[in-house]
Protein backbone atom coordinates (compact mmCIF):
# COMPACT_ATOMS: atom_id res chain seq x y z
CA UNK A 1 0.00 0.00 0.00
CA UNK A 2 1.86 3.28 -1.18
CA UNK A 3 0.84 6.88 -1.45
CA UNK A 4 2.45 9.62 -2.73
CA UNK A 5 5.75 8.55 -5.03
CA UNK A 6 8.09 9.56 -2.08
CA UNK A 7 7.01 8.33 1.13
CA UNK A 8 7.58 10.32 4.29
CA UNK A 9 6.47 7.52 6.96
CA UNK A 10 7.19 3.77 6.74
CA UNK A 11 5.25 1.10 8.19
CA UNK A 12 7.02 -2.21 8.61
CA UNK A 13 4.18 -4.93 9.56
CA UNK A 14 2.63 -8.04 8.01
CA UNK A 15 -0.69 -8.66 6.01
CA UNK A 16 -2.27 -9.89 8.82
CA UNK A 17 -1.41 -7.53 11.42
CA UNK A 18 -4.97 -5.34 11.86
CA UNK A 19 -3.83 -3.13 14.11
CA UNK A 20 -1.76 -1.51 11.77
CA UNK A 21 -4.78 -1.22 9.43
CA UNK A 22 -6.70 0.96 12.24
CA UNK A 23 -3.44 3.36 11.84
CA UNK A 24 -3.43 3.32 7.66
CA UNK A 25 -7.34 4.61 7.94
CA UNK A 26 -5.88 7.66 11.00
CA UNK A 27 -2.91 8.10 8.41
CA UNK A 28 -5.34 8.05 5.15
CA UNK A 29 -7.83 10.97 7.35
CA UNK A 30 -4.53 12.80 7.99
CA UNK A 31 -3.09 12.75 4.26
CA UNK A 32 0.07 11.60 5.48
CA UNK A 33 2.32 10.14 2.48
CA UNK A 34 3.28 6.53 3.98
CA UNK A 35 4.19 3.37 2.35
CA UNK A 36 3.17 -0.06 4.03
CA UNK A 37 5.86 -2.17 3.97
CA UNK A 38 4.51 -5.99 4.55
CA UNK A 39 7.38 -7.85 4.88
CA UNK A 40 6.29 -11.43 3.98
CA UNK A 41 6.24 -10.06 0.71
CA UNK A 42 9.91 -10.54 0.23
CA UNK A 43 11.62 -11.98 -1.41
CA UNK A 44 8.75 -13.91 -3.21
CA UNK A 45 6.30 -11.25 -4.09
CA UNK A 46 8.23 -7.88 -3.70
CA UNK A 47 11.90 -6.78 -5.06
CA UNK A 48 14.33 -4.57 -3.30
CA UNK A 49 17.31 -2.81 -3.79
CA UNK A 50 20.06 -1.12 -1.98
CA UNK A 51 22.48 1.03 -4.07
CA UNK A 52 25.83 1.97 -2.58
CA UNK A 53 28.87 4.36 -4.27
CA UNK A 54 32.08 5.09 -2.69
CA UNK A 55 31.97 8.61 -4.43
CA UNK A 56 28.57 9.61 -3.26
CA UNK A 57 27.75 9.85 0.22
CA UNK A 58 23.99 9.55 -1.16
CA UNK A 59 22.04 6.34 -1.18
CA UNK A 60 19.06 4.78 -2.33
CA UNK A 61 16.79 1.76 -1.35
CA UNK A 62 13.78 1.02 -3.46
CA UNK A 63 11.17 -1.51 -3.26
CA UNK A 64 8.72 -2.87 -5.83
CA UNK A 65 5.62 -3.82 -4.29
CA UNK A 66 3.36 -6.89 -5.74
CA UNK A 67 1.72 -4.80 -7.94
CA UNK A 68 4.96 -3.93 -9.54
CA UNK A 69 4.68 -0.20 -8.48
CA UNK A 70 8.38 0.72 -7.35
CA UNK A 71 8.55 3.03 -4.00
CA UNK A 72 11.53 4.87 -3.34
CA UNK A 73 12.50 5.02 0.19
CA UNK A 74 15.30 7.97 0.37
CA UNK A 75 12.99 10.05 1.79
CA UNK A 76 11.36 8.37 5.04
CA UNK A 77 11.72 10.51 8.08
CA UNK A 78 10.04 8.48 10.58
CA UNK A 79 9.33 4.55 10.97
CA UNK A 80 6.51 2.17 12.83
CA UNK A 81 8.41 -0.86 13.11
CA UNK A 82 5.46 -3.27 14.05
CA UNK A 83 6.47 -7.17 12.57
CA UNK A 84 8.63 -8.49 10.85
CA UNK A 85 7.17 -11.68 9.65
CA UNK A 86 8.84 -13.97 7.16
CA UNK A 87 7.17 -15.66 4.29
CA UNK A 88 6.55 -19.13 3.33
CA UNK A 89 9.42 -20.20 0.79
CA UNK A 90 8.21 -22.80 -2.26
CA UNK A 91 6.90 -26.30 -1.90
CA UNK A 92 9.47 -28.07 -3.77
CA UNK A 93 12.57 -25.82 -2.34
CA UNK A 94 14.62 -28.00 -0.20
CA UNK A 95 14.79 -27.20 3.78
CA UNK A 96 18.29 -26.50 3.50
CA UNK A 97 17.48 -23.90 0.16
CA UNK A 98 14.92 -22.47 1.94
CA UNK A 99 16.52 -21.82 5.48
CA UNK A 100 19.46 -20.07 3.46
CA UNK A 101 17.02 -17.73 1.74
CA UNK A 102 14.62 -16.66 4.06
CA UNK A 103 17.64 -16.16 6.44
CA UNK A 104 19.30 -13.94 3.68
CA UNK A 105 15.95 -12.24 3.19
CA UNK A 106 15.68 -11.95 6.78
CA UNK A 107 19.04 -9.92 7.10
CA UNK A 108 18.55 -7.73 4.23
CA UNK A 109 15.26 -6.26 6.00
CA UNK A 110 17.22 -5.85 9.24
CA UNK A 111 20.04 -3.93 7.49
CA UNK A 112 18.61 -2.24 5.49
CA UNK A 113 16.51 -0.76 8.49
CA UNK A 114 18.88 -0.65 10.65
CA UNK A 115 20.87 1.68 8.09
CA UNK A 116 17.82 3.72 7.53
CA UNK A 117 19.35 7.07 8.98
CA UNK A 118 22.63 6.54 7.25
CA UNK A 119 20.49 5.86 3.86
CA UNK A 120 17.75 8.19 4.59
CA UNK A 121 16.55 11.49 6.45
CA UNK A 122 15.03 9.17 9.06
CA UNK A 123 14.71 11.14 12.32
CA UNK A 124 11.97 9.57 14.64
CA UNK A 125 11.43 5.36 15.09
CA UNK A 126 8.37 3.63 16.99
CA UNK A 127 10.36 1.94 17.98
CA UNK A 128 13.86 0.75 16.70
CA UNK A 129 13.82 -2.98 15.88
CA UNK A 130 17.13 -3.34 18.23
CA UNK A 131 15.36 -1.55 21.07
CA UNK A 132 12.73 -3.22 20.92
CA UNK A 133 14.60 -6.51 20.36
CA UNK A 134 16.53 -5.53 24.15
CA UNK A 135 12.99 -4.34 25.42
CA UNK A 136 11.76 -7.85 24.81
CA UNK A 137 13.53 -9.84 27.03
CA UNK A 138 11.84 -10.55 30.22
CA UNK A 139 15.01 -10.51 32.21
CA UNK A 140 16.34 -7.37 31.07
CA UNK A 141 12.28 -5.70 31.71
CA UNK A 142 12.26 -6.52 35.09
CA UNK A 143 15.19 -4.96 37.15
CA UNK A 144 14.88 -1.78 34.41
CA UNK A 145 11.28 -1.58 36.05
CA UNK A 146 12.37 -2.08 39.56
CA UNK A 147 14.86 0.51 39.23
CA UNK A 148 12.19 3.13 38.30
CA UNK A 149 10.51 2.41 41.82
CA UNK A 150 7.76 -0.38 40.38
CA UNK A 151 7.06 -3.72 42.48
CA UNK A 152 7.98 -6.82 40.45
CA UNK A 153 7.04 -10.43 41.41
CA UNK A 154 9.95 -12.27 43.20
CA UNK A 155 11.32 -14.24 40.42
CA UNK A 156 12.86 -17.43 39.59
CA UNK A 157 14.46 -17.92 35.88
CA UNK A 158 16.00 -21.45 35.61
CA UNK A 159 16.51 -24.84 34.33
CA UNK A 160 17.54 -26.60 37.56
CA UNK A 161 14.52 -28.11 38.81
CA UNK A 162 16.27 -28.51 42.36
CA UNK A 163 16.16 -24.31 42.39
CA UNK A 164 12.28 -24.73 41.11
CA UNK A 165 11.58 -26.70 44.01
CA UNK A 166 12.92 -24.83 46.47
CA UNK A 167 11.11 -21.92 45.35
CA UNK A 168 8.11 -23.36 45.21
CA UNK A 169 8.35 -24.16 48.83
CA UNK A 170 9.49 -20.95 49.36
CA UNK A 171 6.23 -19.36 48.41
CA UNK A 172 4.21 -21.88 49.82
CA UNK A 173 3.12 -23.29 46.95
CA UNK A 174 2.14 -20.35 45.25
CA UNK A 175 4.00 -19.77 42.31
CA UNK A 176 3.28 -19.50 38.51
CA UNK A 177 5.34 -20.13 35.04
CA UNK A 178 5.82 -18.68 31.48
CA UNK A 179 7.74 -18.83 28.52
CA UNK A 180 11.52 -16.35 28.77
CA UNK A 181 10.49 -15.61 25.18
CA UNK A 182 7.32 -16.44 22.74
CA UNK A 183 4.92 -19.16 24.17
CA UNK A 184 4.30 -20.51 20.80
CA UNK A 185 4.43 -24.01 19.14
CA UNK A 186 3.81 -24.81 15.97
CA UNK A 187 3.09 -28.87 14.80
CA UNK A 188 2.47 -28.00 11.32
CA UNK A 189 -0.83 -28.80 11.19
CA UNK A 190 -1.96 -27.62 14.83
CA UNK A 191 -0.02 -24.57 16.74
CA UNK A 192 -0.58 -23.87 20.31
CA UNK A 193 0.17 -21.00 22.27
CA UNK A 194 1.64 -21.17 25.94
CA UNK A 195 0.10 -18.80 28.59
CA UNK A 196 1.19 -18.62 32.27
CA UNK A 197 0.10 -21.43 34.44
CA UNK A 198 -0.14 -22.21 38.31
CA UNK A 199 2.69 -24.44 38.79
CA UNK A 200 1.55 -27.75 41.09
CA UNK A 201 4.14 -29.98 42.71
CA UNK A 202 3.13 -33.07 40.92
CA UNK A 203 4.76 -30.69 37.85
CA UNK A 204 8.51 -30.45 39.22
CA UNK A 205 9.11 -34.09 39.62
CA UNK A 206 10.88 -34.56 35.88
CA UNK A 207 14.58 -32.88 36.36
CA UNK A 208 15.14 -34.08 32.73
CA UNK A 209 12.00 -31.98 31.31
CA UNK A 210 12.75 -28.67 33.52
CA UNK A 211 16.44 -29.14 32.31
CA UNK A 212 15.91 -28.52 28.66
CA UNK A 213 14.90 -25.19 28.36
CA UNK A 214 14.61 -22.33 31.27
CA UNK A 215 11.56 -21.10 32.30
CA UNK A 216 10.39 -18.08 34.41
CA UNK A 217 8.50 -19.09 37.72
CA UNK A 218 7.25 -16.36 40.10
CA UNK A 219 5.33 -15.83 43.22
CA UNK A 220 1.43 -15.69 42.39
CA UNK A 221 0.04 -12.24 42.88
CA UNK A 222 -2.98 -12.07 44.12
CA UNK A 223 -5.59 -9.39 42.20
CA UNK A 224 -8.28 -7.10 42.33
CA UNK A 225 -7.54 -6.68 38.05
CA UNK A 226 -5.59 -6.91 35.20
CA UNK A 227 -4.10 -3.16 34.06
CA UNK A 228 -2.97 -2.66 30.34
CA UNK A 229 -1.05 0.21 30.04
CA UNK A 230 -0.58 1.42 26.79
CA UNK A 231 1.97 3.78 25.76
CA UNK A 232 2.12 6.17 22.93
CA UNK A 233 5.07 9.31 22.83
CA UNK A 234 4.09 11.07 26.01
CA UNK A 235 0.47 9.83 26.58
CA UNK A 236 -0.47 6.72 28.31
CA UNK A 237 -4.40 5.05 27.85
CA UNK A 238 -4.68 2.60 30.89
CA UNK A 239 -7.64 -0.04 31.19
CA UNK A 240 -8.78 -2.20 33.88
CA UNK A 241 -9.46 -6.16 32.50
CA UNK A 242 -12.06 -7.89 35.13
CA UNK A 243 -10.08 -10.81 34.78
CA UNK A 244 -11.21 -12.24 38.33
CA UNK A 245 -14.51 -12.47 37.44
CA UNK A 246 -14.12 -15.31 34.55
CA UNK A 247 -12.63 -18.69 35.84
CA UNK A 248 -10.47 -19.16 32.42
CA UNK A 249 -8.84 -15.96 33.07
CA UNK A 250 -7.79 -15.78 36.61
CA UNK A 251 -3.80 -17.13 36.04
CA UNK A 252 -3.73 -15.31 32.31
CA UNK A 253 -6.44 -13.05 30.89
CA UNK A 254 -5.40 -14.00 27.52
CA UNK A 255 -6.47 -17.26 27.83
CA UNK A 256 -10.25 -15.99 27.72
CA UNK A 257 -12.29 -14.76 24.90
CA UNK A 258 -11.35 -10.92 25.55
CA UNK A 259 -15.51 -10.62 24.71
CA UNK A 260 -15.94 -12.37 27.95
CA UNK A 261 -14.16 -9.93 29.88
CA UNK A 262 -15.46 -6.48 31.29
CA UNK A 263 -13.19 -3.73 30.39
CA UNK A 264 -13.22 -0.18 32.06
CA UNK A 265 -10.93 2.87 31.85
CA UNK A 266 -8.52 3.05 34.87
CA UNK A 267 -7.33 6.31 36.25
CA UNK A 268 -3.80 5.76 37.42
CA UNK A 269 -2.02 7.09 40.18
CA UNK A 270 0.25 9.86 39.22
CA UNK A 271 3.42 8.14 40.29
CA UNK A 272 2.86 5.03 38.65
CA UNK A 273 1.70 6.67 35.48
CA UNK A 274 5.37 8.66 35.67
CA UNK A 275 6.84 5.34 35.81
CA UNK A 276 5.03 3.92 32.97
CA UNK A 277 5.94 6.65 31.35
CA UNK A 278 9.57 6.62 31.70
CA UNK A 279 10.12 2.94 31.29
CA UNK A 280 9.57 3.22 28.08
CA UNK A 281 11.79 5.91 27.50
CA UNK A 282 14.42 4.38 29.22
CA UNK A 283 13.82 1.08 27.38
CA UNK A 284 14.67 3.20 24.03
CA UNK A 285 11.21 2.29 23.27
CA UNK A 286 8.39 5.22 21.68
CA UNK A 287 5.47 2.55 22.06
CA UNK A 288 4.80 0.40 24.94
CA UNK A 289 1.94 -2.36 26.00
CA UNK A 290 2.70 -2.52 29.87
CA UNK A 291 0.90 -5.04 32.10
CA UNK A 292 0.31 -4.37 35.51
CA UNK A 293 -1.51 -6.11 38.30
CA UNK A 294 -3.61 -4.03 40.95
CA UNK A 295 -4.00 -6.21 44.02
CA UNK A 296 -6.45 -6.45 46.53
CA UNK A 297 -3.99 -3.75 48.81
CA UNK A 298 -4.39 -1.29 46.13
CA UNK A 299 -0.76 -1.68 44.95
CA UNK A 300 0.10 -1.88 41.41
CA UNK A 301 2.36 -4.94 40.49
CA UNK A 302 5.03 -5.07 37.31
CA UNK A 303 4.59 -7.65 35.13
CA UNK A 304 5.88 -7.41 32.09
CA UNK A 305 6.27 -4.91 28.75
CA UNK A 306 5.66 -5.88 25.40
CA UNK A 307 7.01 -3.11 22.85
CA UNK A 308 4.79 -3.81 20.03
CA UNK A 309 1.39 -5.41 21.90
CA UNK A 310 -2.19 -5.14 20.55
CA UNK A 311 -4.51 -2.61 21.81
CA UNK A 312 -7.37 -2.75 18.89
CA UNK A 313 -9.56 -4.76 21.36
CA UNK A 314 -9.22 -1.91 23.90
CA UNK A 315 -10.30 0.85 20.78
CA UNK A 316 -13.11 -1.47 19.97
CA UNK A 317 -14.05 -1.62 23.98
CA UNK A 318 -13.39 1.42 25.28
CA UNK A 319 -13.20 4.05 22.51
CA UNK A 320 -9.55 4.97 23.53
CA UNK A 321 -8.15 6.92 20.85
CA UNK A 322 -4.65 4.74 20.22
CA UNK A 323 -4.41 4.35 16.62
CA UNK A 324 -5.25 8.40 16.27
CA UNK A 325 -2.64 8.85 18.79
CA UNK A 326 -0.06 6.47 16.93
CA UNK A 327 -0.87 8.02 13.73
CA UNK A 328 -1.03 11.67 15.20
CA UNK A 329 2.48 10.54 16.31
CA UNK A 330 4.28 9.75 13.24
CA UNK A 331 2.59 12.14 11.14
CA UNK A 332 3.98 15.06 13.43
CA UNK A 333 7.52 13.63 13.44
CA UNK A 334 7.71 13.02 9.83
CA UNK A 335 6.82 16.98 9.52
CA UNK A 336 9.94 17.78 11.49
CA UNK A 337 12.88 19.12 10.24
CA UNK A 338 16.65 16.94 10.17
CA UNK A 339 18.50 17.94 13.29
């Protein structure tokens, strides 16, 4: 999707992501020139090139979309990184073929994006793909957000299922798990996701299966709700999920039909909000999805950040005005002049 010849704001997402369609229609009403870079286009359906001199300090990285329109991108001054999805190499291409390209294909998007201020006028990211890469990790989140005054879940992250143990007994009992990273399989035919679970003692008797991969166990906090805090520049939309009130959600809202759950605005208090607020800033981030749990002594509990979550369900629910904020956002910094 491309308007205007030279684009001003880039949007790197996937077909599929609809939250980034909710921003295209703000962009569209604010007659923003933006191209909508869907990465599982290449290599397959889109072409891209990068052109380099030694004499000319100038450079130039164009992109035919599937409809064989060519964008040139030497003019961006602002980017939404959102996904970065790869595609689904041919049939007949051998695993070995295939692995090489989309790798390939995979580094040529992260260069080239990564060299965007060097090859562009880019000025202004939401967010950088290596912050939010660093933002991602669940043990890097957690002391950044303890530093800025939040409470954070005592914490186990291990594969030594004598450690588990112990701090299981520690907490009496009381203690869940989830995935370091993405809590995703994928069989083929069937993919599962993996949400965070109430750990039982009956679960920690296998050293061999706790030894394989390391897992994040903390205490259980108790709650009164589920906060999303969502993050956009310097303005912060905060929503209270009702997750205690559904029996599938209790552990993990997101393992409930969000329709099930009641959703109201939540006023924060000031201090916390501050801290929202500059955790993202100090995570390098421009865009943040915080969750936060408000327990039953009125104190608001860290538990994790996710740089590039989903809020559309929370527009749909609510009426907050995210995607007009996001796209308010980038329009204004792709106005601004170089530094």
């Amino acid at each position: 999707m491309a308007y205007g010849p030279s684009p001003s704001i880039l949007l790197v997402t996937s077909k599929v992501d609809i939250a980034a369609d909710y921003v295209v229609l703000k962009l569209l009403s604010l007659g923003a020139r933006f191209y909508r870079l869907n990465t599982e286009d290449f290599p397959l359906s889109s072409l891209s090139s990068i052109r380099l001199a030694n004499i000319d300090t100038s450079a130039i990285w164009s992109w035919v979309s599937p409809s064989n329109r060519e964008i040139r991108l030497e003019n961006i001054k602002c980017i939404w990184f959102r996904r970065h999805r790869l595609p689904a190499m041919p049939s007949d291409m051998s695993p070995a073929h295939a692995e090489y390209c989309l790798r390939e294909s995979d580094w040529f998007i992260r260069g080239a994006l990564y060299s965007m201020p060097l090859l562009s006028g880019v000025t202004a990211w939401m967010s950088h793909p290596a912050s939010v890469q660093q933002a991602e990790s669940k043990i890097y989140q957690l002391p950044v957000a303890r530093s800025l005054g939040f409470h954070i879940p005592d914490t186990l992250i291990t594969n030594d299922a004598a450690e588990v143990r112990r701090f299981y007994q520690e907490k009496g009992g009381q203690i869940v798990a989830k995935p370091l990273r993405l809590g995703y399989f994928d069989y083929g035919q069937k993919k599962t996701s993996v949400y965070t679970n109430k750990v039982e003692w009956s679960d920690l008797h296998d050293d061999v299966s706790i030894k394989v991969a390391p897992v994040i166990y903390q205490e259980l906090i108790p709650k009164l709700y589920d906060i999303r805090v969502t993050v956009v520049g310097n303005r912060l939309f905060a929503a209270a999920i009702h997750s205690q009130d559904v029996l599938s959600a209790l552990i993990d809202w997101r393992r409930s039909d969000t329709n099930e759950l009641a959703h109201t605005v939540h006023t924060l208090p000031p201090q916390v909000s501050d801290s929202c607020l500059r955790l993202v800033k100090l995570l390098g981030l421009n865009y943040g999805a915080l969750d936060l749990v408000l327990t039953p002594k009125n104190e608001y509990v860290f538990l994790e950040i996710n740089p590039n979550g989903q809020w559309a369900w929370l527009e749909d629910e609510l009426n907050l005005p995210i995607s007009e904020e996001i796209a308010n956002w980038l329009f204004a910094q792709s106005k601004m002049d170089s530094i």
